[in-house]
C-alpha atoms as a PDB file:
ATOM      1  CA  UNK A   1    -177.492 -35.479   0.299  1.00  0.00           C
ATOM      2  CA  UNK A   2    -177.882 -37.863  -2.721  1.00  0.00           C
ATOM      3  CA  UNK A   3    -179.483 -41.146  -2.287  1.00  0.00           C
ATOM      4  CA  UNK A   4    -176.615 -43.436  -1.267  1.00  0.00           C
ATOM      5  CA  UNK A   5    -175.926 -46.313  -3.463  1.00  0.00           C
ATOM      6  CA  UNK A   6    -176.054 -50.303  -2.091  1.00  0.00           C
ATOM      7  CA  UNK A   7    -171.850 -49.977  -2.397  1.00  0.00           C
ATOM      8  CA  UNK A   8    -172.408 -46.674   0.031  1.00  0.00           C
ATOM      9  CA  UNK A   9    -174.370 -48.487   2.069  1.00  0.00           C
ATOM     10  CA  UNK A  10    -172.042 -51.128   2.181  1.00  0.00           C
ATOM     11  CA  UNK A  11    -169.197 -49.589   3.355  1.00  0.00           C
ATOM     12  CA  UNK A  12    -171.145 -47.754   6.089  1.00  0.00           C
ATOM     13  CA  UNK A  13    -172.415 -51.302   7.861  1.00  0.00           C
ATOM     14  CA  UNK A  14    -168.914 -52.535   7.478  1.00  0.00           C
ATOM     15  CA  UNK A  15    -167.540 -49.759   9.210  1.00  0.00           C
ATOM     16  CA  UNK A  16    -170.724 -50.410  12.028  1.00  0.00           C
ATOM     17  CA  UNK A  17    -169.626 -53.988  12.106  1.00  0.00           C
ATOM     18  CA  UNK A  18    -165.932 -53.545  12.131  1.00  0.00           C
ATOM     19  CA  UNK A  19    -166.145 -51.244  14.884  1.00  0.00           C
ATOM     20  CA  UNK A  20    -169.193 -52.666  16.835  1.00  0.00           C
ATOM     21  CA  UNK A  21    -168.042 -56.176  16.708  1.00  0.00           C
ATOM     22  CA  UNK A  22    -167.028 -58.521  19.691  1.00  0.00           C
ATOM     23  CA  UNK A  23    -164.232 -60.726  19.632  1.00  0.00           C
ATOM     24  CA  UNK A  24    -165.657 -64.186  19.460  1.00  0.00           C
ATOM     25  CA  UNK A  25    -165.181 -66.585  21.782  1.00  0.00           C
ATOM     26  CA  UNK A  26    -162.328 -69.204  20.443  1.00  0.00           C
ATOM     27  CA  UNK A  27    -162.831 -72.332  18.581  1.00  0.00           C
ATOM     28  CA  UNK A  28    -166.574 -71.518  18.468  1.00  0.00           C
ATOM     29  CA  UNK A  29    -166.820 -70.086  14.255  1.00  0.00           C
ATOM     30  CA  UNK A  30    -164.250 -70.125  11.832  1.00  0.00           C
ATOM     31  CA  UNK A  31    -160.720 -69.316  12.307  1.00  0.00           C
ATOM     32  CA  UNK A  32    -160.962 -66.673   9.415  1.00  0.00           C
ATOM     33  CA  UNK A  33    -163.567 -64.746  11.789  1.00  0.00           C
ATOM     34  CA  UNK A  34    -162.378 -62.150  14.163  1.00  0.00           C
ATOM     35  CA  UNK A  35    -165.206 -59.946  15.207  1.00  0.00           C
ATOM     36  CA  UNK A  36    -169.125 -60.919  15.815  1.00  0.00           C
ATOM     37  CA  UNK A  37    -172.001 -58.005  15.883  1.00  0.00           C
ATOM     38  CA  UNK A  38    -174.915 -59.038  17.379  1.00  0.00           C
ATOM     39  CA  UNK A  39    -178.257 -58.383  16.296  1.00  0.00           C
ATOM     40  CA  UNK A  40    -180.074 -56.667  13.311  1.00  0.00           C
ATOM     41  CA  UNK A  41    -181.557 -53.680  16.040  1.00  0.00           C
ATOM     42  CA  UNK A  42    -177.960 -52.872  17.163  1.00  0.00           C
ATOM     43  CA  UNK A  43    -176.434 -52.590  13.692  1.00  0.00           C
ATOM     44  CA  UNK A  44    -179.875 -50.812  12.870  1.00  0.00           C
ATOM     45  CA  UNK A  45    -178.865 -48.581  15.619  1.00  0.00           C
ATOM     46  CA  UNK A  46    -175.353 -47.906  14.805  1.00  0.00           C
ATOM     47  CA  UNK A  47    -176.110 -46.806  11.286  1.00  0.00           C
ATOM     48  CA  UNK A  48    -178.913 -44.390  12.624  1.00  0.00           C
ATOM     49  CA  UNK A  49    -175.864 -42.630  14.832  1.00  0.00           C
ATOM     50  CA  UNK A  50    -173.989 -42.587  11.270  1.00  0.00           C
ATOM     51  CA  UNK A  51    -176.679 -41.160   9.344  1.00  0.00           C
ATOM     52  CA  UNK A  52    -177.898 -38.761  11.373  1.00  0.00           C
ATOM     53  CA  UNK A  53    -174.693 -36.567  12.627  1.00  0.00           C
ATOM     54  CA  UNK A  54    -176.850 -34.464  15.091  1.00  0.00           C
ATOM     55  CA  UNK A  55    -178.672 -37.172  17.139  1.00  0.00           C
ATOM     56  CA  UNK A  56    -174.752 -38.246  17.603  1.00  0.00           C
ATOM     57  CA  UNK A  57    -173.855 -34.535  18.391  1.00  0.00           C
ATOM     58  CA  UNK A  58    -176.025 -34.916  21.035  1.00  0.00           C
ATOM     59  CA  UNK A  59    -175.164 -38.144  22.642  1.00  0.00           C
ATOM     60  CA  UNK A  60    -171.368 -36.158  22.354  1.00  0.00           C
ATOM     61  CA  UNK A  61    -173.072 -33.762  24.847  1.00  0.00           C
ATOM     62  CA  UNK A  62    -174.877 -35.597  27.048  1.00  0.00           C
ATOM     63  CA  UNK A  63    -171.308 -37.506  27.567  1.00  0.00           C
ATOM     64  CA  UNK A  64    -169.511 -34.665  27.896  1.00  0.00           C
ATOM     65  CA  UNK A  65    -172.092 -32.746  30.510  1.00  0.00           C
ATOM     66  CA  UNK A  66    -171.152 -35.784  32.662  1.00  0.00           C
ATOM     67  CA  UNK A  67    -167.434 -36.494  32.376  1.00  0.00           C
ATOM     68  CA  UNK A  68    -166.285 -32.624  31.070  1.00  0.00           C
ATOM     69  CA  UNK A  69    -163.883 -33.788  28.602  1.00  0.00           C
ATOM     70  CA  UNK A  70    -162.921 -30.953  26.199  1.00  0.00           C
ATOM     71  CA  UNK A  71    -162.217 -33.319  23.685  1.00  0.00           C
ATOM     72  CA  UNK A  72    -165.635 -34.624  23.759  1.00  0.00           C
ATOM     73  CA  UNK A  73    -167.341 -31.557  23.255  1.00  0.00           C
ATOM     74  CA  UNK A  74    -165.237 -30.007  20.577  1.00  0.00           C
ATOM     75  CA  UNK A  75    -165.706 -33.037  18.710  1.00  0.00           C
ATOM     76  CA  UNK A  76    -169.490 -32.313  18.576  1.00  0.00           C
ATOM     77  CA  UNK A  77    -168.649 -28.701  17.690  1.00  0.00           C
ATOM     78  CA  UNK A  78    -166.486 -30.050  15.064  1.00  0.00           C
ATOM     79  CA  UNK A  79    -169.639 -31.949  13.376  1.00  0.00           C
ATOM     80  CA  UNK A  80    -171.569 -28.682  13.249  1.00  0.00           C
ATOM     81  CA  UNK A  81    -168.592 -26.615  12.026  1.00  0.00           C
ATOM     82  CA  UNK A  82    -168.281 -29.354   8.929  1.00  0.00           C
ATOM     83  CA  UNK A  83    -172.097 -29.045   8.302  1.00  0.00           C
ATOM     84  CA  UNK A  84    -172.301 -32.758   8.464  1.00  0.00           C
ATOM     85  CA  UNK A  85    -175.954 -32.435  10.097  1.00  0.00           C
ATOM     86  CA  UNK A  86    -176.832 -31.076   6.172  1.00  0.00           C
ATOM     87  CA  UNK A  87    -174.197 -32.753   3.929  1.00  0.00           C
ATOM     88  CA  UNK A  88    -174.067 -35.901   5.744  1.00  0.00           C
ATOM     89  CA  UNK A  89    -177.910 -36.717   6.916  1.00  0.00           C
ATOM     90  CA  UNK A  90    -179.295 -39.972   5.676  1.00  0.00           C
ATOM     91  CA  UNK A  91    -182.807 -39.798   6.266  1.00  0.00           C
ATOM     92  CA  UNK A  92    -184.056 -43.444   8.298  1.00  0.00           C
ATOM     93  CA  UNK A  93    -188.120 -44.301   8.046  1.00  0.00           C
ATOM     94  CA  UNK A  94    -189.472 -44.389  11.300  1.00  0.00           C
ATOM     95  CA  UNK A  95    -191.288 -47.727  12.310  1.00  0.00           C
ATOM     96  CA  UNK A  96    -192.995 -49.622  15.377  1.00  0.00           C
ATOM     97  CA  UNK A  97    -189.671 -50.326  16.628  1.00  0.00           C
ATOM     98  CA  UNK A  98    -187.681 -47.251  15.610  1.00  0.00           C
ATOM     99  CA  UNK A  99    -185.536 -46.008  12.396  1.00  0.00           C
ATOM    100  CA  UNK A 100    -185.005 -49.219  10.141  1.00  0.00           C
ATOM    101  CA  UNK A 101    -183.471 -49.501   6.955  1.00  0.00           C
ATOM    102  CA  UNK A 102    -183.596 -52.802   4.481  1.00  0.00           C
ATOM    103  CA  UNK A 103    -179.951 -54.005   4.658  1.00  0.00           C
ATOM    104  CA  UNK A 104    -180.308 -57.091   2.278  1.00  0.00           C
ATOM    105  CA  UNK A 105    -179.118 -54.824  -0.920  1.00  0.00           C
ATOM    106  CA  UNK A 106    -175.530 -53.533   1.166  1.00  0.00           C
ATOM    107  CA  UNK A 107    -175.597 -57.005   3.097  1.00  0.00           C
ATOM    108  CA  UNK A 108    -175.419 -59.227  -0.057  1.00  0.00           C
ATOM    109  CA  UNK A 109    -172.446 -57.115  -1.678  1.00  0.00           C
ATOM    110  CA  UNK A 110    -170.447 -57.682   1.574  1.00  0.00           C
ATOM    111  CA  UNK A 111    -171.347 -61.270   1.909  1.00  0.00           C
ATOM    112  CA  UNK A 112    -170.645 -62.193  -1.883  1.00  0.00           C
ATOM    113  CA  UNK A 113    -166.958 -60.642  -1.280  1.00  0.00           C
ATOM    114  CA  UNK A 114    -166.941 -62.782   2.000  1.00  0.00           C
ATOM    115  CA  UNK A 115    -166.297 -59.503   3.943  1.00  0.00           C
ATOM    116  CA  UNK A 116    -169.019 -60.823   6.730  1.00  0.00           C
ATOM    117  CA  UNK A 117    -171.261 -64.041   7.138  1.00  0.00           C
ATOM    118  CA  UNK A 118    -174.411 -63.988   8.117  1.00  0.00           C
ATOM    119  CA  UNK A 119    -176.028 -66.436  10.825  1.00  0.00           C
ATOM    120  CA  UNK A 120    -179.672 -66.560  11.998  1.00  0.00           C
ATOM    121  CA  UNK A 121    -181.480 -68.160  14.477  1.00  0.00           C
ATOM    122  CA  UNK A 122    -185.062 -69.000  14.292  1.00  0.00           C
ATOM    123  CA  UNK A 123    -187.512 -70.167  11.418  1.00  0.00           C
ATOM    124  CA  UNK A 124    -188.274 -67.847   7.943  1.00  0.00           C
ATOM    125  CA  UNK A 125    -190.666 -65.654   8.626  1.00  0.00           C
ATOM    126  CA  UNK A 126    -189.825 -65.481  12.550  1.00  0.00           C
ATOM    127  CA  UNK A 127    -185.952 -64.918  12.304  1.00  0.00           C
ATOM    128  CA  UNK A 128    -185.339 -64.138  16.400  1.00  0.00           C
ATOM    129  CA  UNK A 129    -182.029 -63.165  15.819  1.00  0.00           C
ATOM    130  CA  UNK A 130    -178.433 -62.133  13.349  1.00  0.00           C
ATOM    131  CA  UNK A 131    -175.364 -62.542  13.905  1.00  0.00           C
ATOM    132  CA  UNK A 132    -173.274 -60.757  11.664  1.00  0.00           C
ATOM    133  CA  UNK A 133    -169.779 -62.195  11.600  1.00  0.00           C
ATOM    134  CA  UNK A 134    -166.709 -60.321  10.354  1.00  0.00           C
ATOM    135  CA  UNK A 135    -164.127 -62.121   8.404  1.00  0.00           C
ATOM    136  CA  UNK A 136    -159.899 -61.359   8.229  1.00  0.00           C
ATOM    137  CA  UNK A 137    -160.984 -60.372   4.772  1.00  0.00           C
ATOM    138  CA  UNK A 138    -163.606 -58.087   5.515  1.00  0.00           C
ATOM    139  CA  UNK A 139    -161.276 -56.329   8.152  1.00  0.00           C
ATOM    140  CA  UNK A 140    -158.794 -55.998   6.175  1.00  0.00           C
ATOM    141  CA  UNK A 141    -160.986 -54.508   3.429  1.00  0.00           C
ATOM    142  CA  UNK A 142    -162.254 -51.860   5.338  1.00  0.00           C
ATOM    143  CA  UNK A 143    -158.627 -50.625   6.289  1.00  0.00           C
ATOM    144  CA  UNK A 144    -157.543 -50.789   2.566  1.00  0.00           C
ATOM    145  CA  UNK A 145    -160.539 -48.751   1.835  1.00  0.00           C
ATOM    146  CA  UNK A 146    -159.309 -46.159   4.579  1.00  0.00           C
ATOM    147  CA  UNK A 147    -156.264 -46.135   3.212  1.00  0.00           C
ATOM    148  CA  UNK A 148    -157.375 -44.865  -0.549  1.00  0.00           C
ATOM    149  CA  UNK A 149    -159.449 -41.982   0.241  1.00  0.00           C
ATOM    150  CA  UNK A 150    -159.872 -39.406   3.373  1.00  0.00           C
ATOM    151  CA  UNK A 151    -163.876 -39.786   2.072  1.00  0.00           C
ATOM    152  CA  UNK A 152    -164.105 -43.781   2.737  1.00  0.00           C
ATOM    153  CA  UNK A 153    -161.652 -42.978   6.347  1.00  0.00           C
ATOM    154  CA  UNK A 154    -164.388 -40.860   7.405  1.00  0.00           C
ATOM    155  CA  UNK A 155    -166.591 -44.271   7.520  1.00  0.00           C
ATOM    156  CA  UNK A 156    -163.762 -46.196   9.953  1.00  0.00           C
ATOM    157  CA  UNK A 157    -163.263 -43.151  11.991  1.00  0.00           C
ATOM    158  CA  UNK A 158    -166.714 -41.837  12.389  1.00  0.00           C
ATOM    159  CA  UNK A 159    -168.198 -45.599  13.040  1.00  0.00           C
ATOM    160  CA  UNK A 160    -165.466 -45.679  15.863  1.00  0.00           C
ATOM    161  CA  UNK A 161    -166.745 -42.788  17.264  1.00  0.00           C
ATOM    162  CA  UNK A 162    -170.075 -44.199  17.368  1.00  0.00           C
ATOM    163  CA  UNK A 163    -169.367 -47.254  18.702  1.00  0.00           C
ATOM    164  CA  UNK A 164    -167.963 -46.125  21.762  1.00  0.00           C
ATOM    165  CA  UNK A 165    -170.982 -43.886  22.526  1.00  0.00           C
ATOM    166  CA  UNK A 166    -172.617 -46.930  22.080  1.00  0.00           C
ATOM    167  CA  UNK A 167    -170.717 -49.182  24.286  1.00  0.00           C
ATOM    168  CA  UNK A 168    -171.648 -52.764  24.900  1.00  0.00           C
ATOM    169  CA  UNK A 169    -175.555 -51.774  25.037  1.00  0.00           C
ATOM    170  CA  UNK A 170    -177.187 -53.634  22.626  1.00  0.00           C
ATOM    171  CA  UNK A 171    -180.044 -53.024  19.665  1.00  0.00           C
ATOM    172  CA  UNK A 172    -183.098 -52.304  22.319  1.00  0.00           C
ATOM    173  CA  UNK A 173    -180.499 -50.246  24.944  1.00  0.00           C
ATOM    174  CA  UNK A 174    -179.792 -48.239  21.966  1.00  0.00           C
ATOM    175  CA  UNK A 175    -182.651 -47.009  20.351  1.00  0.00           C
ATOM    176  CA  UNK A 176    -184.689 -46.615  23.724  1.00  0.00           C
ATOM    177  CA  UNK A 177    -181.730 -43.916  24.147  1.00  0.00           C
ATOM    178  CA  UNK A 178    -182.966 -42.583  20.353  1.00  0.00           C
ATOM    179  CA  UNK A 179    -186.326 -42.385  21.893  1.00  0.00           C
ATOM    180  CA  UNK A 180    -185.726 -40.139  24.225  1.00  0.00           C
ATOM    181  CA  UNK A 181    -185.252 -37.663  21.643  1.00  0.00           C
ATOM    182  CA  UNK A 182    -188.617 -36.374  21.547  1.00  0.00           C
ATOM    183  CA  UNK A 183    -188.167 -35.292  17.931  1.00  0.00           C
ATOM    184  CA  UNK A 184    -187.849 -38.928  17.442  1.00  0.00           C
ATOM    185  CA  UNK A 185    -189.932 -40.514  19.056  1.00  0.00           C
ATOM    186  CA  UNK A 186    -193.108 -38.264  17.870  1.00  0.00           C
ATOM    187  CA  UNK A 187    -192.201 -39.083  13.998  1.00  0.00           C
ATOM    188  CA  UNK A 188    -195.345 -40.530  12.740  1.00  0.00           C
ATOM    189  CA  UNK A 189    -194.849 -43.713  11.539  1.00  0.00           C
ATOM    190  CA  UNK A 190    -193.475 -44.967   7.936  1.00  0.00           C
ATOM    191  CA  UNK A 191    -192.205 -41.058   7.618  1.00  0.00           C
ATOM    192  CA  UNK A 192    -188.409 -40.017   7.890  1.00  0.00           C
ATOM    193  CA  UNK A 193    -187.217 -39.356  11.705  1.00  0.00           C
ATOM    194  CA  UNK A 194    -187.293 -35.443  12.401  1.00  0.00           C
ATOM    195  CA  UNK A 195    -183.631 -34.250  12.779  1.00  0.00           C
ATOM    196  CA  UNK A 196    -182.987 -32.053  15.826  1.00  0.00           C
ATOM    197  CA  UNK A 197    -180.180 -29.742  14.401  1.00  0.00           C
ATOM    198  CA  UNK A 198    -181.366 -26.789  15.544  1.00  0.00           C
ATOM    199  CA  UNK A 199    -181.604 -27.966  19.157  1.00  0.00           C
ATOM    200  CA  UNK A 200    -178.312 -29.264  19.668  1.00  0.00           C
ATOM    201  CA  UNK A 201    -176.906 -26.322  17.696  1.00  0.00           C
ATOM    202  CA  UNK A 202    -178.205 -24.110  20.522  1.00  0.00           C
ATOM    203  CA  UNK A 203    -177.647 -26.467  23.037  1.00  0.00           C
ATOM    204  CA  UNK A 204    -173.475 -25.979  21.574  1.00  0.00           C
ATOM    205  CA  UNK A 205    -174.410 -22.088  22.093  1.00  0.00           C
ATOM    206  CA  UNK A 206    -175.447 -22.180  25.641  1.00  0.00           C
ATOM    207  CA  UNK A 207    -172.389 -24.193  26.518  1.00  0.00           C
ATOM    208  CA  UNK A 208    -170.205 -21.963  25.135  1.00  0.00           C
ATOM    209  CA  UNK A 209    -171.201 -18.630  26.716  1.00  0.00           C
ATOM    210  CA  UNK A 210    -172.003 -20.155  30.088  1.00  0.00           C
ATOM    211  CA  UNK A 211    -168.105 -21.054  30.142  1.00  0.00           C
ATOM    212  CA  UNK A 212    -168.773 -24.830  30.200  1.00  0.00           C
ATOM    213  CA  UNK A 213    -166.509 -25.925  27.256  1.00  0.00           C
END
């Protein structure tokens, strides 16, 4: 896949935030602000289960293997049988504390429409922590945006999906789960993380003619 643009990559952390947000607790932020995502590793996180279609695949599994729902697996089926793994993969850089991506570029375009706000604690240099706040606006943008084009409702549905394999873990849950993909964890550093395609295609295989699914 092409290099995404910053507008891509905008619409994809919406989507994270959108559908990894909290509802904040009343009278504490503006009234205009109806969901809160916390923390940079947890959005970092999000997006990696967006970009990389068979890491998510396999989380699909791993659920399904312990609750058996049908649904679950043929929706991981249904990601290799639309070849997202190769027409959807967004390659992430691994670094000290897992796949990271600069956000600033996609951040700024959502903050300049007032789609999110951004809050930090800590001093510059040694931010501790973000707080990425989702406005009416911002929520309502990303539904208009689902409504033009099944391309831009594949970003609301498939960041859905994602957040509910995430639950309420957050950033460091998350990507120690990511790093138990050995594939991922052995990616030398400041290189792309390895997909594991070929794994979790077999691992669909085996299921499948042992009767499983």
């Amino acid at each position: 896949m092409d290099e995404p643009s910053d507008r891509q990559n905008a619409v994809r952390l919406l989507a994270c935030i959108v559908a990894g947000g909290k509802e904040p607790e009343p009278g504490k932020w503006d009234g205009d602000v109806v969901a809160i995502l916390d923390g940079q590793a947890r959005l970092q996180a999000l997006d990696f289960w967006m970009r990389y279609p068979d890491y998510l695949a396999n989380e699909l599994l791993n659920a399904y293997e312990v609750n058996g729902s049908k649904a679950v697996f043929d929706t991981a089926k249904r990601i290799f049988d639309d070849r997202e793994p190769d027409l959807r993969h967004l390659p992430m850089i691994r670094y000290h504390f897992g796949a990271f991506e600069p956000l600033d570029n996609a951040l700024a375009i959502l903050r300049a429409a007032d789609l999110i706000r951004i809050k930090r604690s800590g001093q510059p240099g040694h931010i501790q922590r973000h707080l990425y706040l989702l406005t009416q606006q911002g929520l309502e943008a990303m539904d208009s945006l689902a409504h033009a084009a099944p391309e831009l409702a594949w970003y609301k549905d498939r960041a859905q999906l994602v957040a509910e394999v995430a639950g309420e873990q957050g950033g460091k849950a998350l990507k120690d789960r990511q790093y138990l993909q050995k594939e991922y964890a052995e990616t030398d550093l400041s290189q792309p993380i390895r997909s594991i395609s070929e794994r979790v295609m077999n691992r669909l295989r085996v299921l499948e003619s042992e009767g499983k699914a």
